[in-house]
N, C-alpha and C. Protein backbone atom coordinates (compact mmCIF):
# COMPACT_ATOMS: atom_id res chain seq x y z
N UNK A 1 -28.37 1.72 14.85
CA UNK A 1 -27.19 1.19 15.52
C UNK A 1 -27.15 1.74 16.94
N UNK A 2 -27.13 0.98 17.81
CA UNK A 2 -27.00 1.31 19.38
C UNK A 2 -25.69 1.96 20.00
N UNK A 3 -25.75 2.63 20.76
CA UNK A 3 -23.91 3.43 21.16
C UNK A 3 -23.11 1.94 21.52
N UNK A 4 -23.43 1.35 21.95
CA UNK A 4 -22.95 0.11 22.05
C UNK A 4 -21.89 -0.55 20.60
N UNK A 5 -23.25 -0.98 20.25
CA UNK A 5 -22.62 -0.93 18.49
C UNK A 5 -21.91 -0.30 17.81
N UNK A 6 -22.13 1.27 18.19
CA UNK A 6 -20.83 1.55 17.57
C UNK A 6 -19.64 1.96 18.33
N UNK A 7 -19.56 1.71 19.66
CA UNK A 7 -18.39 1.51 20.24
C UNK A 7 -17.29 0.27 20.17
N UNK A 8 -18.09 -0.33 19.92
CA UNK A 8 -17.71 -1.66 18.92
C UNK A 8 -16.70 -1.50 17.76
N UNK A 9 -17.56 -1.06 16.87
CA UNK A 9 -17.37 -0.53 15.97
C UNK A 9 -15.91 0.51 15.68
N UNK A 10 -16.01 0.83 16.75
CA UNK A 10 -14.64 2.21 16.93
C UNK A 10 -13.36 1.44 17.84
N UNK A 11 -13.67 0.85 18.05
CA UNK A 11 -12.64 -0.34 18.96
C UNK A 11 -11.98 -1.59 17.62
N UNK A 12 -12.89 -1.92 17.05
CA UNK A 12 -12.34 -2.75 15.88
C UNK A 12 -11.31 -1.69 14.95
N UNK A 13 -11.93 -0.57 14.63
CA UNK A 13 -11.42 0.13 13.76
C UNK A 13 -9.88 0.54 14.08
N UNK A 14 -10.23 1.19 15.40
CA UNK A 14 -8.65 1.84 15.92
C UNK A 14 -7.47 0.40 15.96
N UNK A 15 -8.42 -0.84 16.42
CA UNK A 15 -7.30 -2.28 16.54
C UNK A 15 -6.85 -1.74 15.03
N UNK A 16 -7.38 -1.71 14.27
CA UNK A 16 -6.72 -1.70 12.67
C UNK A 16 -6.01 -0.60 12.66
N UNK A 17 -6.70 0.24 12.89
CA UNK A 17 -5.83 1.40 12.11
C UNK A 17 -4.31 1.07 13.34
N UNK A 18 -4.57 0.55 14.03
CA UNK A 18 -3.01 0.65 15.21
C UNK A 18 -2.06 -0.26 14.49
N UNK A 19 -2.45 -1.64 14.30
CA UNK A 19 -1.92 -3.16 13.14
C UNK A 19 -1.66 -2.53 11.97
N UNK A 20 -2.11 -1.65 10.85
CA UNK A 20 -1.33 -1.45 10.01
C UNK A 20 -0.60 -0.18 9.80
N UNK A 21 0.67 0.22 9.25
CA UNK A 21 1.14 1.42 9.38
C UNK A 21 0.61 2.32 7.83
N UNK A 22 -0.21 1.49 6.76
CA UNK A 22 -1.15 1.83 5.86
C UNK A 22 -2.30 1.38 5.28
N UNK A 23 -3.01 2.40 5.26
CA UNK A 23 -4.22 1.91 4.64
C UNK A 23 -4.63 3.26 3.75
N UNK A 24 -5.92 2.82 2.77
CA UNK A 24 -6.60 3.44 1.88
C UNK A 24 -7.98 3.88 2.26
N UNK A 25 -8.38 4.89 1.82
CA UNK A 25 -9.48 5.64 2.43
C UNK A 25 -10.45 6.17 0.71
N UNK A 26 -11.75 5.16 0.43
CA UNK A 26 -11.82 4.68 -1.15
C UNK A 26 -13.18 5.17 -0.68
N UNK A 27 -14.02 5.75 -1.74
CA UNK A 27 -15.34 5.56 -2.19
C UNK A 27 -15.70 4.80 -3.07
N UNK A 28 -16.72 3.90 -2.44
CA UNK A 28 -17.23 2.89 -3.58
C UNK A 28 -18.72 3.24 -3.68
N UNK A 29 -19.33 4.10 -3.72
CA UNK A 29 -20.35 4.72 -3.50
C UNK A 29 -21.36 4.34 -4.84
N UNK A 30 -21.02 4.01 -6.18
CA UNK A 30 -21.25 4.01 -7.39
C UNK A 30 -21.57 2.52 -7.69
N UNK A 31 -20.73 1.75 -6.86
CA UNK A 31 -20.35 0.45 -7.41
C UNK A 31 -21.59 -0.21 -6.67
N UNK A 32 -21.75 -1.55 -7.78
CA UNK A 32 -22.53 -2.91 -7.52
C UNK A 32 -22.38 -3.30 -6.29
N UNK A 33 -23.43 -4.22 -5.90
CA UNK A 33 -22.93 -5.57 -4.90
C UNK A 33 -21.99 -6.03 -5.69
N UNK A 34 -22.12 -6.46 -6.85
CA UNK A 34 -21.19 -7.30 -7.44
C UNK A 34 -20.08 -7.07 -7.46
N UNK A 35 -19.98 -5.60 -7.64
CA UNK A 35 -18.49 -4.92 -8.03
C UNK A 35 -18.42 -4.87 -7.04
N UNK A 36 -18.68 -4.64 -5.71
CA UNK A 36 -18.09 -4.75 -4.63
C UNK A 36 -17.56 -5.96 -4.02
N UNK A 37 -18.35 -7.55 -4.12
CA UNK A 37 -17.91 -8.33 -3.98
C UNK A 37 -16.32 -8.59 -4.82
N UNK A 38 -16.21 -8.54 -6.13
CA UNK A 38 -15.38 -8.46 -6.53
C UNK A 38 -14.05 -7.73 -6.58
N UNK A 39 -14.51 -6.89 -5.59
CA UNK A 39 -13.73 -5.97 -5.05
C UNK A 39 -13.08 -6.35 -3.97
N UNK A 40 -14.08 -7.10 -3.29
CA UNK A 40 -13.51 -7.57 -1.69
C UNK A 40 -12.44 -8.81 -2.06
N UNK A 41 -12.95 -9.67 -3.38
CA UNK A 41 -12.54 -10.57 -3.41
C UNK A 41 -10.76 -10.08 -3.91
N UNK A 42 -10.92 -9.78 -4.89
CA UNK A 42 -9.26 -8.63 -5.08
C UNK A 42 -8.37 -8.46 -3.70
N UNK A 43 -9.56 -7.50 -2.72
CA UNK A 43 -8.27 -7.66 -1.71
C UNK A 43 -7.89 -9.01 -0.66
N UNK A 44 -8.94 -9.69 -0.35
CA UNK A 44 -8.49 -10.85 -0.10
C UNK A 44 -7.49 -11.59 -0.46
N UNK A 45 -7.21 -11.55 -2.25
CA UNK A 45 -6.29 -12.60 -2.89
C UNK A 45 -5.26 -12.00 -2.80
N UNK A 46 -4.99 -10.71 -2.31
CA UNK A 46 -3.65 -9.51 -2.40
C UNK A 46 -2.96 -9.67 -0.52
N UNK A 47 -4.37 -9.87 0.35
CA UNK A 47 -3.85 -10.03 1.60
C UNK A 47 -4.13 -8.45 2.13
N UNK A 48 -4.79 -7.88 1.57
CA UNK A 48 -5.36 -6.37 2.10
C UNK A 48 -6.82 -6.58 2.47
N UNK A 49 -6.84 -5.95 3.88
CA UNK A 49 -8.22 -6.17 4.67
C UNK A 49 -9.33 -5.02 4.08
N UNK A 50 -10.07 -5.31 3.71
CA UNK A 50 -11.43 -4.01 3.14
C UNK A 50 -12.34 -4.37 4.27
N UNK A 51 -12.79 -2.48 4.86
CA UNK A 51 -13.72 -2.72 5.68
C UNK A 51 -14.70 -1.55 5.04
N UNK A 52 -15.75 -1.37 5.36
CA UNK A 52 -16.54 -0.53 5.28
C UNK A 52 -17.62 0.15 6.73
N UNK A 53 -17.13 1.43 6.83
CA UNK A 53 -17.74 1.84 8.13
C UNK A 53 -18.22 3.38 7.94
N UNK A 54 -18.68 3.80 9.21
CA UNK A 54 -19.59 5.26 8.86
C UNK A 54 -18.24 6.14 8.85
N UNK A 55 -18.50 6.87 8.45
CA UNK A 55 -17.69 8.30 8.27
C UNK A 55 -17.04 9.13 9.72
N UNK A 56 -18.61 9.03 10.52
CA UNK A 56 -18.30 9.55 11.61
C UNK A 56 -17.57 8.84 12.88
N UNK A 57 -17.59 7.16 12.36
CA UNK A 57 -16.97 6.42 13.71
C UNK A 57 -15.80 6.14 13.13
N UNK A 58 -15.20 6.29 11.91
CA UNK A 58 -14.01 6.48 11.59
C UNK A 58 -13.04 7.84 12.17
N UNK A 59 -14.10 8.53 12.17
CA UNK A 59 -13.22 9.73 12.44
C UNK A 59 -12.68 9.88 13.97
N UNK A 60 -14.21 8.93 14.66
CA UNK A 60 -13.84 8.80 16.05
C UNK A 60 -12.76 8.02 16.46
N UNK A 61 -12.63 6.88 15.86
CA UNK A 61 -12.01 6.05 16.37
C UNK A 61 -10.28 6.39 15.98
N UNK A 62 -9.73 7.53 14.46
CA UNK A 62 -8.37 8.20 14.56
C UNK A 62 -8.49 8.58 15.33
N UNK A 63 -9.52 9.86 16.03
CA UNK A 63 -8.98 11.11 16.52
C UNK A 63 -8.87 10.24 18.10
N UNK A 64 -9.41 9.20 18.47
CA UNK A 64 -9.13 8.68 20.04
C UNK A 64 -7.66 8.38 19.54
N UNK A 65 -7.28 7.76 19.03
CA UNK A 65 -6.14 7.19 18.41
C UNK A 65 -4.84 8.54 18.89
N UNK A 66 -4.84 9.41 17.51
CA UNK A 66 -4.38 10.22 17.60
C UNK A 66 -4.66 11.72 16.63
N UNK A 67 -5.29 12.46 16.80
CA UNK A 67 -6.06 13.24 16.51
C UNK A 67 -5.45 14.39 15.86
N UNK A 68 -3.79 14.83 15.73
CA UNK A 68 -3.18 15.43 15.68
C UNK A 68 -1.99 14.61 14.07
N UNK A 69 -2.30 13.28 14.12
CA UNK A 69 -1.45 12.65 13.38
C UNK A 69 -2.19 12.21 12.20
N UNK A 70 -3.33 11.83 12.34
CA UNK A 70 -4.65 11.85 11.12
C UNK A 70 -5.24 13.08 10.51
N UNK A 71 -5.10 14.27 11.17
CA UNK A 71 -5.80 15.19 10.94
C UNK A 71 -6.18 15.49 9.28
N UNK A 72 -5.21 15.29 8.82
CA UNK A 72 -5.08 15.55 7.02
C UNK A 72 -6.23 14.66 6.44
N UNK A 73 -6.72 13.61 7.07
CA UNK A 73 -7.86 12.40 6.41
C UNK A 73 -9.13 12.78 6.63
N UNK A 74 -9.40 13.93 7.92
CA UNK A 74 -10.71 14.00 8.10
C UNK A 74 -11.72 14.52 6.75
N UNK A 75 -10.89 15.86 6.31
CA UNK A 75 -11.68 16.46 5.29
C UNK A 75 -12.17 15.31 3.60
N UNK A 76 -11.72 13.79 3.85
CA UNK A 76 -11.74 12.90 2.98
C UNK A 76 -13.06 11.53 3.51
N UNK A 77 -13.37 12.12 4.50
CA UNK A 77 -14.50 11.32 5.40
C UNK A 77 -15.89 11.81 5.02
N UNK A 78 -16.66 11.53 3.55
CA UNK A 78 -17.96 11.82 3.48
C UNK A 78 -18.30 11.08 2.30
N UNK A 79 -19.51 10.79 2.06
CA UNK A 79 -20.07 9.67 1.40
C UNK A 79 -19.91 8.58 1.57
N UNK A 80 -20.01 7.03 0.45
CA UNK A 80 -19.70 5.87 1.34
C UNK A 80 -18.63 5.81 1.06
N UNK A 81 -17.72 5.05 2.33
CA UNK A 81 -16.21 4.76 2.84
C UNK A 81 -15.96 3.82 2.74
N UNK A 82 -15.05 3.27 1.75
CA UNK A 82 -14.43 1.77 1.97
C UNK A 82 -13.18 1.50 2.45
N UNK A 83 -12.63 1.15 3.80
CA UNK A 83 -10.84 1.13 4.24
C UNK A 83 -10.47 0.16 3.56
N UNK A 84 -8.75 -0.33 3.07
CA UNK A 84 -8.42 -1.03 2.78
C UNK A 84 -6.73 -0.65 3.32
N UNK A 85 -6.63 -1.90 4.30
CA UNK A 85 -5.62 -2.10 5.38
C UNK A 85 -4.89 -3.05 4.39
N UNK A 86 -3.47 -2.99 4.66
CA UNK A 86 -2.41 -3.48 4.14
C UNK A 86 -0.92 -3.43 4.72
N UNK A 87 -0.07 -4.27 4.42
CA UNK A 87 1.27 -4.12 5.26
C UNK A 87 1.90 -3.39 4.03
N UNK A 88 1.91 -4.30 2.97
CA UNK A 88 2.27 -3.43 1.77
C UNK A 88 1.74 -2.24 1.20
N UNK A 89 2.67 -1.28 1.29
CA UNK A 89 2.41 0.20 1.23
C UNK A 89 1.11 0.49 -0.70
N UNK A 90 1.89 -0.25 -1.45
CA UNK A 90 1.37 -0.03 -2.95
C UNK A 90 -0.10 -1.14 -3.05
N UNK A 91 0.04 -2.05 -2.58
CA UNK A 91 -1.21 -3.36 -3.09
C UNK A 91 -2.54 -2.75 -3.22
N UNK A 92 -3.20 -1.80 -2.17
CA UNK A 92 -4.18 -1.33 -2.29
C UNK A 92 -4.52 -0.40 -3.86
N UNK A 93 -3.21 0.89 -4.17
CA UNK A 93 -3.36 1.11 -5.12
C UNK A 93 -3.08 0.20 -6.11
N UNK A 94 -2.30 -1.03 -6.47
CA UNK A 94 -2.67 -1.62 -7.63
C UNK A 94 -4.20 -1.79 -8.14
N UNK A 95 -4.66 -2.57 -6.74
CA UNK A 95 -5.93 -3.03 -6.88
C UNK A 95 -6.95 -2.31 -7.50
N UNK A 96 -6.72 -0.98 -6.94
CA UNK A 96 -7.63 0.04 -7.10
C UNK A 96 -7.82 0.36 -8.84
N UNK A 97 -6.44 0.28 -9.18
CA UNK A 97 -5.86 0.44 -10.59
C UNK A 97 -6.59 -0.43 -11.19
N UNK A 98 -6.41 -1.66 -10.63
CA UNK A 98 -6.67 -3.02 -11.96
C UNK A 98 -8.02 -3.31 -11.65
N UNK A 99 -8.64 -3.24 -10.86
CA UNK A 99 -10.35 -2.96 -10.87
C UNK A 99 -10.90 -1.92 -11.79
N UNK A 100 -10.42 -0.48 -11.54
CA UNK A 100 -10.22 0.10 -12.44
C UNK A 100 -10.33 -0.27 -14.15
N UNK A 101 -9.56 -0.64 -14.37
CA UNK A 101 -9.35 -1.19 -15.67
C UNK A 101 -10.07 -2.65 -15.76
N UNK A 102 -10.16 -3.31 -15.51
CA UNK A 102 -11.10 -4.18 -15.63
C UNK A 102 -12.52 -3.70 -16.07
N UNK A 103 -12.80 -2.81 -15.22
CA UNK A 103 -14.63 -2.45 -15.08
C UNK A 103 -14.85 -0.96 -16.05
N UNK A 104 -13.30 -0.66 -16.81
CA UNK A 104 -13.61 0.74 -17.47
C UNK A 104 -14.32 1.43 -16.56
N UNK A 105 -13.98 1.56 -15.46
CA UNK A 105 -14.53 2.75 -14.62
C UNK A 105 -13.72 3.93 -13.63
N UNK A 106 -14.36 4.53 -13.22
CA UNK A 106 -13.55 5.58 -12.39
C UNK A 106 -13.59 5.68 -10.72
N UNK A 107 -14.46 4.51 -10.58
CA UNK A 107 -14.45 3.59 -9.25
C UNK A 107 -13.72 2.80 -8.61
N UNK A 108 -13.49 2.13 -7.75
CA UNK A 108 -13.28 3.09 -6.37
C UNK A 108 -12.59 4.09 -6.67
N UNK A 109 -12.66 5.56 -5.81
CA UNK A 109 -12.39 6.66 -6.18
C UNK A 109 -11.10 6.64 -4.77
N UNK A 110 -10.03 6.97 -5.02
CA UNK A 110 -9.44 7.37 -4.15
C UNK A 110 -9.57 8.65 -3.30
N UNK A 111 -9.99 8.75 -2.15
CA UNK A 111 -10.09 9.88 -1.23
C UNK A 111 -8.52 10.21 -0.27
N UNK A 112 -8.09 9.31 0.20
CA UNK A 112 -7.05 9.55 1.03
C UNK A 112 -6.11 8.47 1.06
N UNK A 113 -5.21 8.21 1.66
CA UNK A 113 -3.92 7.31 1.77
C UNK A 113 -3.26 7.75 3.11
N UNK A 114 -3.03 6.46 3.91
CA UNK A 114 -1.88 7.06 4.85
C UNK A 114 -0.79 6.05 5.08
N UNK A 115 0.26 6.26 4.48
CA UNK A 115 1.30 5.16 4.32
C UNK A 115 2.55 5.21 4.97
N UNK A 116 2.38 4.57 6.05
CA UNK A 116 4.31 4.95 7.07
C UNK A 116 4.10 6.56 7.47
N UNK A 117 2.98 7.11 7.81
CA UNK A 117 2.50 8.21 8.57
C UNK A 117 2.70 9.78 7.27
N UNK A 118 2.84 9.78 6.25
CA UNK A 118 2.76 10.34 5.11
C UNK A 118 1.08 9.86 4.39
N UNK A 119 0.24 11.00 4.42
CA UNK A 119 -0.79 11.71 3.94
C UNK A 119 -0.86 11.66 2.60
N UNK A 120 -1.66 10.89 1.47
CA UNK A 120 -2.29 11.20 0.32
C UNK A 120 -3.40 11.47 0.29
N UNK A 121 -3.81 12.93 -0.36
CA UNK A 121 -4.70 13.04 -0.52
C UNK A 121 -5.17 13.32 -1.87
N UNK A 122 -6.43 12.70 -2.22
CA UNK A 122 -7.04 13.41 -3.39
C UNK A 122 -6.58 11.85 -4.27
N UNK A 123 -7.46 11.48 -5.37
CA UNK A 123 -7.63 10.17 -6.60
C UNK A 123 -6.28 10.48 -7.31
N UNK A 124 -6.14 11.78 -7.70
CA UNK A 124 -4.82 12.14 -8.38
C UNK A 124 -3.65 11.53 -7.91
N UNK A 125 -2.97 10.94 -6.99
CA UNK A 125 -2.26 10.55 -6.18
C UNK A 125 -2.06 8.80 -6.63
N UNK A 126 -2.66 8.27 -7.16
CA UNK A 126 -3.46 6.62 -7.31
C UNK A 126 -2.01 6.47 -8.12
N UNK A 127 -1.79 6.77 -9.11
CA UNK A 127 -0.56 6.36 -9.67
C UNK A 127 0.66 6.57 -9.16
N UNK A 128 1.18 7.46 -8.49
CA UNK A 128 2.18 7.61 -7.54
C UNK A 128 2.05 6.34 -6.37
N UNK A 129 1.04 6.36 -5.93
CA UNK A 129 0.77 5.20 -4.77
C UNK A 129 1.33 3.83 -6.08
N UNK A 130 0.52 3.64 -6.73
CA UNK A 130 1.27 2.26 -7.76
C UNK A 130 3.10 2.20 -7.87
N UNK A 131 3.19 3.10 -7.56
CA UNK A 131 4.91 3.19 -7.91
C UNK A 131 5.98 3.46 -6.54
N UNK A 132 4.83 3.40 -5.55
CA UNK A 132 6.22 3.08 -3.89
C UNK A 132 6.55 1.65 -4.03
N UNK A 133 8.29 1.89 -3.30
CA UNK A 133 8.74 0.93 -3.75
C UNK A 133 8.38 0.30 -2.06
N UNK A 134 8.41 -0.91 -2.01
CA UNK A 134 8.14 -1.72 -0.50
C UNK A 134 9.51 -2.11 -0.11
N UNK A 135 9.69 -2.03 1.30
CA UNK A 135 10.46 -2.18 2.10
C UNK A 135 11.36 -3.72 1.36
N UNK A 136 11.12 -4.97 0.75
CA UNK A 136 11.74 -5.74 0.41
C UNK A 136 12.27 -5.52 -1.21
N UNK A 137 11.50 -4.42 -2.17
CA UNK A 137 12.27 -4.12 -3.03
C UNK A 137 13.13 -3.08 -2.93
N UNK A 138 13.12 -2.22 -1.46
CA UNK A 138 14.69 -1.63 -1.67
C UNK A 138 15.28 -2.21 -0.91
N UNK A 139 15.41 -3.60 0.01
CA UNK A 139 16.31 -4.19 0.02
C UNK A 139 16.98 -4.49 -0.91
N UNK A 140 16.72 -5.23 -1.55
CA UNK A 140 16.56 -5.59 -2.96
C UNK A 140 17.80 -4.92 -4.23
N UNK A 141 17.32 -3.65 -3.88
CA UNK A 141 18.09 -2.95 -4.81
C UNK A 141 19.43 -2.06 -3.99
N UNK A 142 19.28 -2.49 -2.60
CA UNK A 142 20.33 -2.01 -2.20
C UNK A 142 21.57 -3.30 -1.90
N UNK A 143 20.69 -4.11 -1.68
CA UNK A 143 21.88 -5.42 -1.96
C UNK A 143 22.08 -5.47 -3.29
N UNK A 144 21.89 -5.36 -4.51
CA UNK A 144 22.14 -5.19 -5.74
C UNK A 144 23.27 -3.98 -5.87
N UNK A 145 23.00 -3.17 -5.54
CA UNK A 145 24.19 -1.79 -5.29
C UNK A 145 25.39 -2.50 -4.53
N UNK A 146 25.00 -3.22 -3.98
CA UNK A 146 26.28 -3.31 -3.03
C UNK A 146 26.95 -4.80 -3.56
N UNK A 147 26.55 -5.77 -4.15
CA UNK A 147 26.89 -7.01 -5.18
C UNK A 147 27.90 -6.52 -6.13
N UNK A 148 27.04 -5.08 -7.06
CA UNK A 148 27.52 -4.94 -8.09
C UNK A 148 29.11 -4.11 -7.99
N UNK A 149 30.05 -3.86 -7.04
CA UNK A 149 31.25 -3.54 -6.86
C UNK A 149 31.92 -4.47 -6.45
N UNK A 150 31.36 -5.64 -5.80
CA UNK A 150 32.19 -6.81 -5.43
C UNK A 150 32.10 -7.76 -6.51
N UNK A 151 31.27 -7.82 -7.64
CA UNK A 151 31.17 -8.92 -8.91
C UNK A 151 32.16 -8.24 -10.02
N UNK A 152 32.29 -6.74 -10.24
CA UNK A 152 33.74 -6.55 -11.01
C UNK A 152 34.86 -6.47 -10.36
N UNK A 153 35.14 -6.59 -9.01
CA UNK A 153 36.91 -7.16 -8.80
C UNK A 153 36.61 -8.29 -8.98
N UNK A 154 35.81 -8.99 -8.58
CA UNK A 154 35.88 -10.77 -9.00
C UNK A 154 36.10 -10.58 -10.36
N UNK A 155 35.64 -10.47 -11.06
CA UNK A 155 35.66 -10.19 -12.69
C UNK A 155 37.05 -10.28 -12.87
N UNK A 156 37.17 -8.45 -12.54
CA UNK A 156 38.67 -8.52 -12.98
C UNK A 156 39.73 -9.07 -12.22
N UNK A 157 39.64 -9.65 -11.27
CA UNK A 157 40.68 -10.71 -10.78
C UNK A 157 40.47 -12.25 -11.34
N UNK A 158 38.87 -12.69 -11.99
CA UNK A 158 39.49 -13.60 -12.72
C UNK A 158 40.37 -13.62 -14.24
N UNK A 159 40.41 -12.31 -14.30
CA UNK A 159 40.26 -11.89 -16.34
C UNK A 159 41.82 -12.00 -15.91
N UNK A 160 42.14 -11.19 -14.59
CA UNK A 160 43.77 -11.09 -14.51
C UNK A 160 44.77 -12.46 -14.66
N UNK A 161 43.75 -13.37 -13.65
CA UNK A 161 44.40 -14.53 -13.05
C UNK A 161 44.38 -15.47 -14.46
N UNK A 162 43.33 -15.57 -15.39
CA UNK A 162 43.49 -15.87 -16.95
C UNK A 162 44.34 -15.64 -17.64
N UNK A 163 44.65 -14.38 -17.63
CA UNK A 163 45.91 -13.65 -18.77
C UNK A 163 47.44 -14.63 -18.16
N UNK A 164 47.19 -14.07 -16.54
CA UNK A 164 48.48 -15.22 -16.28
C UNK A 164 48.88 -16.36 -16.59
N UNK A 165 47.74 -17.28 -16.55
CA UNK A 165 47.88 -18.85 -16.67
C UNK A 165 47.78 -18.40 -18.20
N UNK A 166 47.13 -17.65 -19.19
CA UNK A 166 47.68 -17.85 -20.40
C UNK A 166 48.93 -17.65 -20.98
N UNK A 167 49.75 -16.82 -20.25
CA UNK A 167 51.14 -16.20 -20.40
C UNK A 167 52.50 -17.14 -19.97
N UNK A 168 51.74 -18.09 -18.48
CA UNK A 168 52.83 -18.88 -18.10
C UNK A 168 52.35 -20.09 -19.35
N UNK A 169 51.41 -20.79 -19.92
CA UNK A 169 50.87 -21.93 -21.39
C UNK A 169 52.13 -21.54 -22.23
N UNK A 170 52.00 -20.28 -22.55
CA UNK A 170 53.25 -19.65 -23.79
C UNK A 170 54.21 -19.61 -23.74
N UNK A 171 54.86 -19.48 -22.28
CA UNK A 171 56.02 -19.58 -21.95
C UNK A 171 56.73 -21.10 -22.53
């Protein structure tokens, strides 16, 4: 690869790493073409970008970035590297999960995570990542919080306004 090439290379990367505020930092080191295709194909249908690049022009292209704010990912930069860019904070770890289980394997291996500028490190982490909630399900549940005090005075102002019209019937 020519310095050229991989200045390239480190210019694509940082565009990404700048466009998403998370991505996944995976070894697929073990896996097939196949399983890798099938892998790529997963994040495609999810809308998460998979790239695969060297170790060392990854590292270049954070630390131009910001070198002080990545720092926690470097020691997760060795063997082969697969990124997987996403807007949604969890999709990558599903994927990771349900490939996982699909292939009975222990592949892709989670190395790192950096999600809304919070650091995962280490495979152990993969199920916690499955369980952030995304920015539209705590909308979600905070408009639900806030429904559910205005649907019992409705309630009980219709239960009230009932008893009345049943009371003035009897009259």
């Amino acid at each position: 690869m020519t310095k050229d090439q991989k200045n390239e290379v480190i210019e694509v990367l940082k565009e990404k790493f700048s466009q998403y505020n998370n991505f996944y930092i995976t070894d697929t080191e073990a896996l097939s073409v196949a399983q890798v295709s099938t892998l790529r194909r997963s994040c495609f249908d999810k809308q998460v970008e998979m790239k695969v690049a060297k170790n060392t022009l990854i590292k270049k292209a954070l630390e131009s970035l910001d070198a002080e704010k990545y720092a926690g990912i470097f020691d997760s930069l060795h063997n082969v590297t697969a990124l997987m860019f996403s807007e949604n904070p969890k999709e990558p770890a599903l994927i990771i999960s349900s490939f996982r289980k699909k292939s009975n394997g222990e592949k892709p291996v989670l190395k790192a995570a950096f999600i809304n500028g919070d650091i995962y490190t280490g495979d152990n982490n993969l199920k916690t990542l499955t369980q952030i909630k995304t920015k539209n399900e705590l909308i979600g549940e905070v408009i639900g919080l806030l429904q559910s005090p205005a649907k019992r005075v409705l309630a009980g102002l219709l239960q009230h306004h009932e008893k009345q019209a049943e009371a003035v019937a009897a009259e």
